[in-house]
C-alpha atoms as a PDB file:
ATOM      1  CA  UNK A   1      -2.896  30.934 -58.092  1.00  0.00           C
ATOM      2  CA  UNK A   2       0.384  28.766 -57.965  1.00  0.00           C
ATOM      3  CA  UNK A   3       2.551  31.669 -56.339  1.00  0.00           C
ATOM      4  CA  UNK A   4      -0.397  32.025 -53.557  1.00  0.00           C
ATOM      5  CA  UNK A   5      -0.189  27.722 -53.346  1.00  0.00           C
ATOM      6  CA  UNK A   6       3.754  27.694 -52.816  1.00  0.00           C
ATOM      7  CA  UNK A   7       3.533  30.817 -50.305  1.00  0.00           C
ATOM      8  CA  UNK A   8       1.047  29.019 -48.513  1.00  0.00           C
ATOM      9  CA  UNK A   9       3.203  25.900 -48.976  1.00  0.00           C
ATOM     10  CA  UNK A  10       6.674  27.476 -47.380  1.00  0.00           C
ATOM     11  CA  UNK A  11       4.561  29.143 -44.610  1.00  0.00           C
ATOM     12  CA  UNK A  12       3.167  26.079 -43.421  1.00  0.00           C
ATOM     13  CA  UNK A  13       6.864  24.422 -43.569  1.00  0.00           C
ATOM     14  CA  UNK A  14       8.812  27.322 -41.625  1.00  0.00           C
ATOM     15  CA  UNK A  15       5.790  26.714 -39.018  1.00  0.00           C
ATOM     16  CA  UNK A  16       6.226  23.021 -38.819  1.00  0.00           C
ATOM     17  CA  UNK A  17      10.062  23.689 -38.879  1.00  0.00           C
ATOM     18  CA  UNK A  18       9.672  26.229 -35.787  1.00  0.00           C
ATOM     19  CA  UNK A  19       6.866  24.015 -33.832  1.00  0.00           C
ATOM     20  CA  UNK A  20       9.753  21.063 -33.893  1.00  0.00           C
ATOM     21  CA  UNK A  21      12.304  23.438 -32.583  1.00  0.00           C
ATOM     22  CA  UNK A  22      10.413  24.454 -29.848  1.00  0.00           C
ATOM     23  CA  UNK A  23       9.318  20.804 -28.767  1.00  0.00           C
ATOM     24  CA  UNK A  24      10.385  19.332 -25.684  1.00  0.00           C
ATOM     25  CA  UNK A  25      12.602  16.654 -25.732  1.00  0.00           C
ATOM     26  CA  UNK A  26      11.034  14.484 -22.399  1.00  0.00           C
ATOM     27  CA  UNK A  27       8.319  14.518 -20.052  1.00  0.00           C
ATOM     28  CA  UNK A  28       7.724  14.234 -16.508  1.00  0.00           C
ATOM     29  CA  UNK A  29       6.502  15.239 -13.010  1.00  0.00           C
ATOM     30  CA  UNK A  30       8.734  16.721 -10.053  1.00  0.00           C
ATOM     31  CA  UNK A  31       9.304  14.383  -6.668  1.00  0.00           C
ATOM     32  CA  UNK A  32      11.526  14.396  -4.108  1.00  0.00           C
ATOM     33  CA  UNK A  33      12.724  11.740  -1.555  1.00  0.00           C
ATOM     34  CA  UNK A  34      10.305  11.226   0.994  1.00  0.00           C
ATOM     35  CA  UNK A  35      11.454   9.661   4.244  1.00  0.00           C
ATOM     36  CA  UNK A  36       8.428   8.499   6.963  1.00  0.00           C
ATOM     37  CA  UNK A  37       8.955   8.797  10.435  1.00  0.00           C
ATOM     38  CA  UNK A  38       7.704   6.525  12.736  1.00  0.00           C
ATOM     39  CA  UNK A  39       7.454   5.900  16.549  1.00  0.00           C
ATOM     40  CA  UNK A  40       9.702   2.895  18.395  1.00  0.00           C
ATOM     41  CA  UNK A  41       7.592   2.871  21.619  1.00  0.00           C
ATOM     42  CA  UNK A  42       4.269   1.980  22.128  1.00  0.00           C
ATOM     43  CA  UNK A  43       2.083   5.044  24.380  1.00  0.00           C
ATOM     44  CA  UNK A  44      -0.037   7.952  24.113  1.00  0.00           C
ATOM     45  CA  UNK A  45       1.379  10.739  22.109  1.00  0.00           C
ATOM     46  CA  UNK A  46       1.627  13.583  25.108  1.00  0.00           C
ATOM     47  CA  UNK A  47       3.375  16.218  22.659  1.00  0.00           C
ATOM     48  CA  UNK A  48       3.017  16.561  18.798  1.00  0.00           C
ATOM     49  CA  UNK A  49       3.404  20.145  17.837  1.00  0.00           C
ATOM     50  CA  UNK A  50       3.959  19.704  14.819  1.00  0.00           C
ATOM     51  CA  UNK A  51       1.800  21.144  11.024  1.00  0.00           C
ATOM     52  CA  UNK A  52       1.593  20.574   7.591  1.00  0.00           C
ATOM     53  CA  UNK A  53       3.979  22.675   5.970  1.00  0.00           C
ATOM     54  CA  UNK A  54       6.560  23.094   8.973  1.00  0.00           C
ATOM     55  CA  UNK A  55      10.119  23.231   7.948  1.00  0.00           C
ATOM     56  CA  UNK A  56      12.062  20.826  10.225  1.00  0.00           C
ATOM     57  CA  UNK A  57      15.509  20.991  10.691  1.00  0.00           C
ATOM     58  CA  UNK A  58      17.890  17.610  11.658  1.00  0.00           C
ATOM     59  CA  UNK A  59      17.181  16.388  15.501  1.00  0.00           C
ATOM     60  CA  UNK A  60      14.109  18.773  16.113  1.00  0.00           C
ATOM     61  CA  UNK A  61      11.946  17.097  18.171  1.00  0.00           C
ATOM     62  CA  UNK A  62       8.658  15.950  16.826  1.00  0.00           C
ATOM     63  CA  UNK A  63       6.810  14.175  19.225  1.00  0.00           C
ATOM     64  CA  UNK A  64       6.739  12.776  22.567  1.00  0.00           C
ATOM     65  CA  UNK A  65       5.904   9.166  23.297  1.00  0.00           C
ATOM     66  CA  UNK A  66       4.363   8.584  27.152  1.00  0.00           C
ATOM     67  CA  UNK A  67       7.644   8.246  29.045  1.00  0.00           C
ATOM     68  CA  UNK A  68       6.132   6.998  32.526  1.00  0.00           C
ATOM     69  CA  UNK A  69       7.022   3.622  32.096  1.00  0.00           C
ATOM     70  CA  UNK A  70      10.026   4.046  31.024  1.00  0.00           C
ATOM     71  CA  UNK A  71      10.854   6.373  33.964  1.00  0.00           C
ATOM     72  CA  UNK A  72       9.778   4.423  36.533  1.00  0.00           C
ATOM     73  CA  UNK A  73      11.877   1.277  35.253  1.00  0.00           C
ATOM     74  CA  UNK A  74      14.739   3.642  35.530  1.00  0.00           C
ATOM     75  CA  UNK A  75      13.895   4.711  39.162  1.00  0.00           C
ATOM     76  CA  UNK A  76      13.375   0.635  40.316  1.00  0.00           C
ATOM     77  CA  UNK A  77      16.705  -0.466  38.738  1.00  0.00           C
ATOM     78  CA  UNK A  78      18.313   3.078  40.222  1.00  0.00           C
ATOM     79  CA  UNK A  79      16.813   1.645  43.732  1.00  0.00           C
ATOM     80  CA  UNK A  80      18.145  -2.284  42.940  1.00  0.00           C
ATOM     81  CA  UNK A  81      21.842  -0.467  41.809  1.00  0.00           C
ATOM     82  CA  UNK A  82      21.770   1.133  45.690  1.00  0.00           C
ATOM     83  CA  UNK A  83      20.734  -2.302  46.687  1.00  0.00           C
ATOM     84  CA  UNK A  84      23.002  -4.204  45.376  1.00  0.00           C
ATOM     85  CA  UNK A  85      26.151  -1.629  46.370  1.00  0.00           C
ATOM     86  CA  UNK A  86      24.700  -2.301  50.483  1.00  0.00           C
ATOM     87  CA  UNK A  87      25.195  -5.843  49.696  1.00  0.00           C
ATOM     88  CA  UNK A  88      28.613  -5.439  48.606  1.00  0.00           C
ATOM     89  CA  UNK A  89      29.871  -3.325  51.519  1.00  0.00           C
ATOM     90  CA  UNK A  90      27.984  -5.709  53.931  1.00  0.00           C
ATOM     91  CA  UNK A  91      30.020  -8.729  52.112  1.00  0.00           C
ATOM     92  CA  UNK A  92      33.163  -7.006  52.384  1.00  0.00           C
ATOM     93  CA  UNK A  93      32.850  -5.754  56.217  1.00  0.00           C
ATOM     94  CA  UNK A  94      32.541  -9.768  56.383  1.00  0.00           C
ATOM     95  CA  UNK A  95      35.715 -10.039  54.637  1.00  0.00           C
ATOM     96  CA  UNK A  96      37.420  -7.882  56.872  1.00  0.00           C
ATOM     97  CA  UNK A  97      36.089  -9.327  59.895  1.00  0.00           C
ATOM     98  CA  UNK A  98      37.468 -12.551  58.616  1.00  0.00           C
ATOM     99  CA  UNK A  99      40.501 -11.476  57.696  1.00  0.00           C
ATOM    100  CA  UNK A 100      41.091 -10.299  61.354  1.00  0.00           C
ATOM    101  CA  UNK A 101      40.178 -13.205  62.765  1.00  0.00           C
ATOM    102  CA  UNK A 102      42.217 -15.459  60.646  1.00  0.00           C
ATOM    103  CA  UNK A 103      45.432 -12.639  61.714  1.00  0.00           C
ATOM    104  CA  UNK A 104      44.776 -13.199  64.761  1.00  0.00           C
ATOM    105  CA  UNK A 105      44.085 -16.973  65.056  1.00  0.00           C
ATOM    106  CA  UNK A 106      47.734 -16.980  63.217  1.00  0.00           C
ATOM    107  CA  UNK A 107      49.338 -15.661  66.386  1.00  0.00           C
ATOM    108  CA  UNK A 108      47.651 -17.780  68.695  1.00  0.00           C
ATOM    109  CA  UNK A 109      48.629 -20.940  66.312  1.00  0.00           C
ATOM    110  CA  UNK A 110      52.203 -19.901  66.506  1.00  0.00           C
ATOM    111  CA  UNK A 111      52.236 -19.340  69.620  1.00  0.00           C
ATOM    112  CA  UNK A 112      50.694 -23.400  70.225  1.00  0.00           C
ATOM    113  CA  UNK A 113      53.551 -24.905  67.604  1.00  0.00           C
ATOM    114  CA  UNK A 114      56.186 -23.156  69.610  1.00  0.00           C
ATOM    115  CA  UNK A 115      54.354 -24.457  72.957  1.00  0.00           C
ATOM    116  CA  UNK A 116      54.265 -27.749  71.212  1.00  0.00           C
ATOM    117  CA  UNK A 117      57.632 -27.738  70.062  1.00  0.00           C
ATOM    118  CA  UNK A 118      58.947 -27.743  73.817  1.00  0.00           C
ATOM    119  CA  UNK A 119      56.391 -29.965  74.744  1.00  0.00           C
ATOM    120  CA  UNK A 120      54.332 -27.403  76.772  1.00  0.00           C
ATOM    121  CA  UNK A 121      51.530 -27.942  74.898  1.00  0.00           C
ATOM    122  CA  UNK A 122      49.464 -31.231  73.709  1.00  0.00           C
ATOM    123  CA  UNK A 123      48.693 -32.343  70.279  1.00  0.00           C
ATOM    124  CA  UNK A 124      45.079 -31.425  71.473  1.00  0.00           C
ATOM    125  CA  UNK A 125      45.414 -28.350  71.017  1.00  0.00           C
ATOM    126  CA  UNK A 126      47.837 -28.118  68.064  1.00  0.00           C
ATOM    127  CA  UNK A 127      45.187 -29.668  66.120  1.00  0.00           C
ATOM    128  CA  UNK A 128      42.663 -27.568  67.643  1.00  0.00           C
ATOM    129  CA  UNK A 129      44.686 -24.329  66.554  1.00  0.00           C
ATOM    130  CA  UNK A 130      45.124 -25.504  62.681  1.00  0.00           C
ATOM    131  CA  UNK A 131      41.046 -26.804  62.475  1.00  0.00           C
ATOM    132  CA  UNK A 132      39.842 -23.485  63.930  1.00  0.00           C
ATOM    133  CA  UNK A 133      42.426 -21.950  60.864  1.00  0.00           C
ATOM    134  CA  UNK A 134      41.011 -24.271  58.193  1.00  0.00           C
ATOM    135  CA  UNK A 135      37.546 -23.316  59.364  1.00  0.00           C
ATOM    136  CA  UNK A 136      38.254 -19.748  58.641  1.00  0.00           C
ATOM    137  CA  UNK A 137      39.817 -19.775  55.714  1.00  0.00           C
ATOM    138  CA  UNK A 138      36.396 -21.961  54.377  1.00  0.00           C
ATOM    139  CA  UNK A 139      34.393 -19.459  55.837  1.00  0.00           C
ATOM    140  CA  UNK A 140      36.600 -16.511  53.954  1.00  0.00           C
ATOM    141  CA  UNK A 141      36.493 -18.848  50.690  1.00  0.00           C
ATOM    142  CA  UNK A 142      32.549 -18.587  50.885  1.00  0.00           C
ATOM    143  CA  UNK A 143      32.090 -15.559  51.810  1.00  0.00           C
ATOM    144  CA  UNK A 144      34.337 -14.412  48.834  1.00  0.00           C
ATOM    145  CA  UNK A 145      32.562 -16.181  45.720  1.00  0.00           C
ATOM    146  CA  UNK A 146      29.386 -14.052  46.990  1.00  0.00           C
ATOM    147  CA  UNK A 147      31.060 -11.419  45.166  1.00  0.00           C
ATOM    148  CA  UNK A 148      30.902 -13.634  41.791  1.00  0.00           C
ATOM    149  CA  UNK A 149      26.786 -13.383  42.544  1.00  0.00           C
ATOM    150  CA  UNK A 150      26.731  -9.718  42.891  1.00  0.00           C
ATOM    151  CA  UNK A 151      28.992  -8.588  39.990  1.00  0.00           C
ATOM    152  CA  UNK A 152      27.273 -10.887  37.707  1.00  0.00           C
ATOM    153  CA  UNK A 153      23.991  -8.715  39.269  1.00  0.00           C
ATOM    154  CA  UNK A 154      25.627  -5.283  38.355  1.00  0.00           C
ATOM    155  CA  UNK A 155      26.081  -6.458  34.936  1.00  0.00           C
ATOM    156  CA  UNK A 156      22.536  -7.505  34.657  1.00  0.00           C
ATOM    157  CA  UNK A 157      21.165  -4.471  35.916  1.00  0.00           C
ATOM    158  CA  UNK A 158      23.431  -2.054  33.910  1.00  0.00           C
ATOM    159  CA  UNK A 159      22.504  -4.067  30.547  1.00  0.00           C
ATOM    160  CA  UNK A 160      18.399  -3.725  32.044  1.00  0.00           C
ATOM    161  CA  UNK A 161      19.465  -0.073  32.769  1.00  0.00           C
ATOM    162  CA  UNK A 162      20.813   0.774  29.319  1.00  0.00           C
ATOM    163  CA  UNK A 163      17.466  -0.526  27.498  1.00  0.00           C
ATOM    164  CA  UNK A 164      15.515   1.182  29.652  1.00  0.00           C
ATOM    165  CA  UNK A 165      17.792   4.413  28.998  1.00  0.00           C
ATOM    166  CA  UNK A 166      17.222   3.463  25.218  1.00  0.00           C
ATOM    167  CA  UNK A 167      13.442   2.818  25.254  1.00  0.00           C
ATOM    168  CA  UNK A 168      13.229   6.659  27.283  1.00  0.00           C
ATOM    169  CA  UNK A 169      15.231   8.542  24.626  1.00  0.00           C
ATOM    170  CA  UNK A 170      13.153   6.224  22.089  1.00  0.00           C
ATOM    171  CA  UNK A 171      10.116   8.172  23.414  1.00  0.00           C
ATOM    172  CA  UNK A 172      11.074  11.231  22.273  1.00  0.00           C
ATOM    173  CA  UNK A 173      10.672  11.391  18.683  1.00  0.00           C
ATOM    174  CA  UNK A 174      13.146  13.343  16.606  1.00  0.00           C
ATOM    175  CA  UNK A 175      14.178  13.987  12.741  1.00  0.00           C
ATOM    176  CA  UNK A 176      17.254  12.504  11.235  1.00  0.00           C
ATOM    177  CA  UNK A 177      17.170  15.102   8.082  1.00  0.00           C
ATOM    178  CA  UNK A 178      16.024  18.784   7.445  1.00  0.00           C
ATOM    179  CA  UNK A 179      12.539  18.651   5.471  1.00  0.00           C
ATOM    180  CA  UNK A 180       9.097  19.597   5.526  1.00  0.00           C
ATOM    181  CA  UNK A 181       6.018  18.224   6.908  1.00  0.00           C
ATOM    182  CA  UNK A 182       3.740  17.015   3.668  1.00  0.00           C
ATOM    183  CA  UNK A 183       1.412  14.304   5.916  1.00  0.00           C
ATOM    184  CA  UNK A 184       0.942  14.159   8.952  1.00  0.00           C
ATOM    185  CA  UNK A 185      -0.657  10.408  10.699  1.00  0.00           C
ATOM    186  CA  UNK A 186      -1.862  10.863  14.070  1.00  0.00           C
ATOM    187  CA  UNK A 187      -2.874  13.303  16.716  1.00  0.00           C
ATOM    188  CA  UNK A 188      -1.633  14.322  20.234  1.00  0.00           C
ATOM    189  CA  UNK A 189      -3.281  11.918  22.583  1.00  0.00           C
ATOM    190  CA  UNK A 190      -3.433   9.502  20.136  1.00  0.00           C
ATOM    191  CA  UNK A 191      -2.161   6.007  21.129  1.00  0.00           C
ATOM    192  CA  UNK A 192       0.932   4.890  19.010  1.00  0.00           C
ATOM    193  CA  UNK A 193       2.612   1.660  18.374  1.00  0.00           C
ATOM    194  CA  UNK A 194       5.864   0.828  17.299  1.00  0.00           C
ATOM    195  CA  UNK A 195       6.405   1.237  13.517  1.00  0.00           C
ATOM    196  CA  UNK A 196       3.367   3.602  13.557  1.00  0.00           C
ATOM    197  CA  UNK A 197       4.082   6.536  11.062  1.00  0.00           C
ATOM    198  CA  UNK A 198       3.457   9.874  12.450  1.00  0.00           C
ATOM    199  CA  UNK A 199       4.876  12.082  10.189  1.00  0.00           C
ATOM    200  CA  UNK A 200       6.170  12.492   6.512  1.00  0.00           C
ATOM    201  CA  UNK A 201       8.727  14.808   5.236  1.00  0.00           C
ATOM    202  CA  UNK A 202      10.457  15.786   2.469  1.00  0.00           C
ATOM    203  CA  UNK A 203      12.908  18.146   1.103  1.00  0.00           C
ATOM    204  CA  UNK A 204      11.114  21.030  -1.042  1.00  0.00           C
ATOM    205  CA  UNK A 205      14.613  23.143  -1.395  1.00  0.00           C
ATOM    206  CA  UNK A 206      15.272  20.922  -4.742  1.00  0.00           C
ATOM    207  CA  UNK A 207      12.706  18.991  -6.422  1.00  0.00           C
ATOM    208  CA  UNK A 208      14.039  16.145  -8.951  1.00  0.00           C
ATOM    209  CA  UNK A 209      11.658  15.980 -12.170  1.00  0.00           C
ATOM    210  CA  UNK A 210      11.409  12.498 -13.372  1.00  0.00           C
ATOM    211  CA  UNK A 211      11.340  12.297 -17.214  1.00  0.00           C
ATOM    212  CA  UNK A 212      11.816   9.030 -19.761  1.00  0.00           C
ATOM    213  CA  UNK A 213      13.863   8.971 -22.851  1.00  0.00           C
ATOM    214  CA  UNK A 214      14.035   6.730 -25.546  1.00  0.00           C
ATOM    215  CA  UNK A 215      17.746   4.836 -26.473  1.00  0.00           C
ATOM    216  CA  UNK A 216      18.379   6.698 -29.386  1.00  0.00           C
ATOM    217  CA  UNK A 217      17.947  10.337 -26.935  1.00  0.00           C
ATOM    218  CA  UNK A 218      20.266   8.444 -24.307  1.00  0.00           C
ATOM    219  CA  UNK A 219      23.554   9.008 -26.057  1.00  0.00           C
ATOM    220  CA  UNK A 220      23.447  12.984 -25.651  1.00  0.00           C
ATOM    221  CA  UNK A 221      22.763  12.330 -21.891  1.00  0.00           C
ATOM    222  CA  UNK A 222      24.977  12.534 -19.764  1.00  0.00           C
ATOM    223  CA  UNK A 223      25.382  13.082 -15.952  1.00  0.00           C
ATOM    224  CA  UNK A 224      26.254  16.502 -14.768  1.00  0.00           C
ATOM    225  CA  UNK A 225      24.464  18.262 -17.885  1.00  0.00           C
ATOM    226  CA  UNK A 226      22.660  21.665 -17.689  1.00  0.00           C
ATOM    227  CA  UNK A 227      19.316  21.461 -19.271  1.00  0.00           C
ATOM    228  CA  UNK A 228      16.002  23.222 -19.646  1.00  0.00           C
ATOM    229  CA  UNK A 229      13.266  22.838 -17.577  1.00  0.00           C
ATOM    230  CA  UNK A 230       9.864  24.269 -18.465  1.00  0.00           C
ATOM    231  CA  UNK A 231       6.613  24.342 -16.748  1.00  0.00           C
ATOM    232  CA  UNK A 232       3.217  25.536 -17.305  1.00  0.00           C
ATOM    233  CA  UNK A 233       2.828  29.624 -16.673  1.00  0.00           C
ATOM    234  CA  UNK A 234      -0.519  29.022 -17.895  1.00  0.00           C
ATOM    235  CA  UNK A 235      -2.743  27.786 -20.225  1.00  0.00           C
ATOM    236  CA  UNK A 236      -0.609  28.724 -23.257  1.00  0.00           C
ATOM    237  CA  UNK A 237       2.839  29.788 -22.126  1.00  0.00           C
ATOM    238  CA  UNK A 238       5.747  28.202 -20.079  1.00  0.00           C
ATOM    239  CA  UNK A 239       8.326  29.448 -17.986  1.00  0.00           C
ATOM    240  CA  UNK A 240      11.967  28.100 -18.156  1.00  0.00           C
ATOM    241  CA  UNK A 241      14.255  26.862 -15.038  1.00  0.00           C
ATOM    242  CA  UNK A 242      17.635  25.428 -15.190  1.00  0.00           C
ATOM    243  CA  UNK A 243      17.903  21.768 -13.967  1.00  0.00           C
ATOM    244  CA  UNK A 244      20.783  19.002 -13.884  1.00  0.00           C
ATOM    245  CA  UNK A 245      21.000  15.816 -14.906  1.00  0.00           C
ATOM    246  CA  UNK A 246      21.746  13.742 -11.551  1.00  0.00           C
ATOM    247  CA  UNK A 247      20.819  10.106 -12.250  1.00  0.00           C
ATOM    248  CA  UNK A 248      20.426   7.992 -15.381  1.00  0.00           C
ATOM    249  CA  UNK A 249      18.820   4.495 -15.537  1.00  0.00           C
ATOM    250  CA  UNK A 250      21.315   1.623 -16.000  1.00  0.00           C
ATOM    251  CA  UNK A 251      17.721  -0.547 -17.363  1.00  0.00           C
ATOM    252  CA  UNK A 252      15.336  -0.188 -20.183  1.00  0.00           C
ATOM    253  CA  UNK A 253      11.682  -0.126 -18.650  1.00  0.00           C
ATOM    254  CA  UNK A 254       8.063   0.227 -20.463  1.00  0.00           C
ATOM    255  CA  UNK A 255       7.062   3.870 -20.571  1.00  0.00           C
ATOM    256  CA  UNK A 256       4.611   4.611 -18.091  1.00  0.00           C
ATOM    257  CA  UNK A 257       1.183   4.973 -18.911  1.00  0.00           C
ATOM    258  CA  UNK A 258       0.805   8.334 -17.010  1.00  0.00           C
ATOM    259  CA  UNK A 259       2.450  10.079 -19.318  1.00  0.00           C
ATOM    260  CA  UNK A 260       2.531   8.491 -22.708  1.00  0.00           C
ATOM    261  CA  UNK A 261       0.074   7.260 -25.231  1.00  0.00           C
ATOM    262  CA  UNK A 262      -0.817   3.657 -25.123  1.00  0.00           C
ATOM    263  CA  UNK A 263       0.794   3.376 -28.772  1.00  0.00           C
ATOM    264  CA  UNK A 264       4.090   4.528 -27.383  1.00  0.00           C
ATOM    265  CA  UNK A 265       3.726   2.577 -23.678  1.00  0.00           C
ATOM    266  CA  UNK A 266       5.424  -0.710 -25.823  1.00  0.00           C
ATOM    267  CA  UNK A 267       8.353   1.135 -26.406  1.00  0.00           C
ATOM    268  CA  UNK A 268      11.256   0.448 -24.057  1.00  0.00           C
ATOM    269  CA  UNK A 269      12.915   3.883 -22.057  1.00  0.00           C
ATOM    270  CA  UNK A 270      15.353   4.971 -19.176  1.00  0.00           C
ATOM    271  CA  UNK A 271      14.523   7.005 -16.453  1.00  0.00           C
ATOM    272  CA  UNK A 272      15.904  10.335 -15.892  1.00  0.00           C
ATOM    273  CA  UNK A 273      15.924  12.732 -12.922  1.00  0.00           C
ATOM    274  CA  UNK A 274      16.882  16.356 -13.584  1.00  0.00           C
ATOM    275  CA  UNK A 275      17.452  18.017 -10.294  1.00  0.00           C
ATOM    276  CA  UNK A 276      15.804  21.635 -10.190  1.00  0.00           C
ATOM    277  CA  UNK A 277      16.375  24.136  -7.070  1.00  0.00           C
ATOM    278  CA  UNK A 278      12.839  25.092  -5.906  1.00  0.00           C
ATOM    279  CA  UNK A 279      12.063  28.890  -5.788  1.00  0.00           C
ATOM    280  CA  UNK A 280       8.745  28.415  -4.453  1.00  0.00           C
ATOM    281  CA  UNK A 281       6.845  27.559  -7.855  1.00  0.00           C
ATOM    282  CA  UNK A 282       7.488  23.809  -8.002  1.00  0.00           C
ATOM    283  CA  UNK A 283       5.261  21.495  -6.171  1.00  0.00           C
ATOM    284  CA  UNK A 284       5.354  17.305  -6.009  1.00  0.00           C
ATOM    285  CA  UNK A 285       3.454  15.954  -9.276  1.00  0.00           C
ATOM    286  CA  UNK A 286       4.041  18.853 -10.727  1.00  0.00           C
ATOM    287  CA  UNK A 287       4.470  18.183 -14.648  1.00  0.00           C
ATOM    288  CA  UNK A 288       7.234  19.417 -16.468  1.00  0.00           C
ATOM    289  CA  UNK A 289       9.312  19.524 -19.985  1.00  0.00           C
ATOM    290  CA  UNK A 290      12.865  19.062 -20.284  1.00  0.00           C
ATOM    291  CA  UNK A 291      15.103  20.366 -23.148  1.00  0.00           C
ATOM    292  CA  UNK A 292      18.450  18.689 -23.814  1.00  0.00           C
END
């Protein structure tokens, strides 16, 4: 009866010993970084191809904003540039007509000083000769600061043109990032607004599992480490994936209750994310097990 007891005993020790060793270490679920995309124009969505579960890759197009308004601002300030240039060649043909009349007025004054000079001519008509001059060169002197009026236009309309450049190639809606399409927000023909979110993606390739660790696990952490990662093959049995340690919280934080019991969510713990390529079997909020 005691050698039955003390086999029994040792049998129920290696069991406990072998149940410890094959205990994870943390606990978690996979995410990834999510990034929203939103619209910058207001307008009817003309052109939204886009499904759940399409892989995007950087600056595919998404979706198309309504771009009449923003085209026909470009044609009126196309039609006020052409304006504006007729105005400048009309200002300078005055300039030039000017110009030739002040050459030639210069002869003819000369010609009066000289006349003057050997008393051939009167005073009369010196005087006449320089007013006719200063009259000219006022009328030049005008004429001339209308060209202050109409670069100071060009500038206005190029800075008018540019935004409405910027608000046309703000219509068309494009990714920043490669991804796939997890939600999607609105509809084609569906009227947007800026700051409206039409799509969001995220990366599926790699899939960061999120697990907590108490301060006495922290000092065999470290950044860079290969670990074990195990998730459910089914009801009984796991399978194992390699992960890496990429990020390790610099503060304590209350476990969270999603994961823990509510005896253990007063102890303090750091966040961990173990980055695991995604073969397909990984899915966001998928739990998994970590061994260090």
């Amino acid at each position: 009866m005691n050698t039955i007891t003390i086999l029994a005993g040792v049998f129920l020790i290696l069991i406990s010993c072998k149940s410890n060793d094959d205990q994870s270490d943390a606990f978690g679920n996979f995410e990834t970084e999510e990034t929203i995309i939103s619209s910058e124009m207001a307008g009817k969505l003309i052109y939204f191809p886009v499904k759940l579960g399409d892989q995007v890759k950087q600056g595919d197009l998404l979706a198309v904003v309504d771009t009449t308004q923003a085209s026909l601002q470009l044609k009126q300030l196309n039609a006020q540039q052409h304006a504006v240039a007729t105005r400048r060649i009309n200002v300078q043909a005055q300039v030039d007509v000017l110009k030739e009349q002040m050459d030639n007025l210069a002869v003819t004054r000369q010609r009066v000083h000289r006349l003057f000079a050997d008393r051939a001519a009167t005073q009369q008509q010196v005087d006449d000769a320089d007013g006719q001059m200063r009259v000219l060169e006022k009328q030049l002197k005008s004429v001339m600061t209308q060209f202050v009026s109409i670069n100071s236009e060009v500038e206005v309309i190029a800075a008018q043109f540019a935004l409405a450049a910027d608000h046309l190639r703000k219509c068309y809606i494009r990714t920043l990032t490669d991804g796939t399409v997890l939600e999607k927000y609105v509809e084609p023909g569906e009227v947007v607004s800026p700051a409206k979110a039409i799509v969001k993606l995220g990366d599926l390739s790699e899939l960061d599992l999120r697990v907590y660790v108490s301060g006495a696990q922290l000092p065999s952490i470290r950044l860079g480490q290969q670990v074990e990662v195990l998730i459910d093959r089914d009801r009984k049995n796991n399978q194992a994936l390699r992960g890496e340690v990429t990020w390790i919280s610099s503060e304590a934080e209350f476990t969270p209750k999603i994961i823990q019991t509510k005896e253990e969510r007063v102890k303090l713990v750091y966040a961990v994310k173990v980055k695991v390529k995604n073969d397909g079997r990984l899915k966001i909020g998928m739990p998994g097990e970590v061994r260090f």
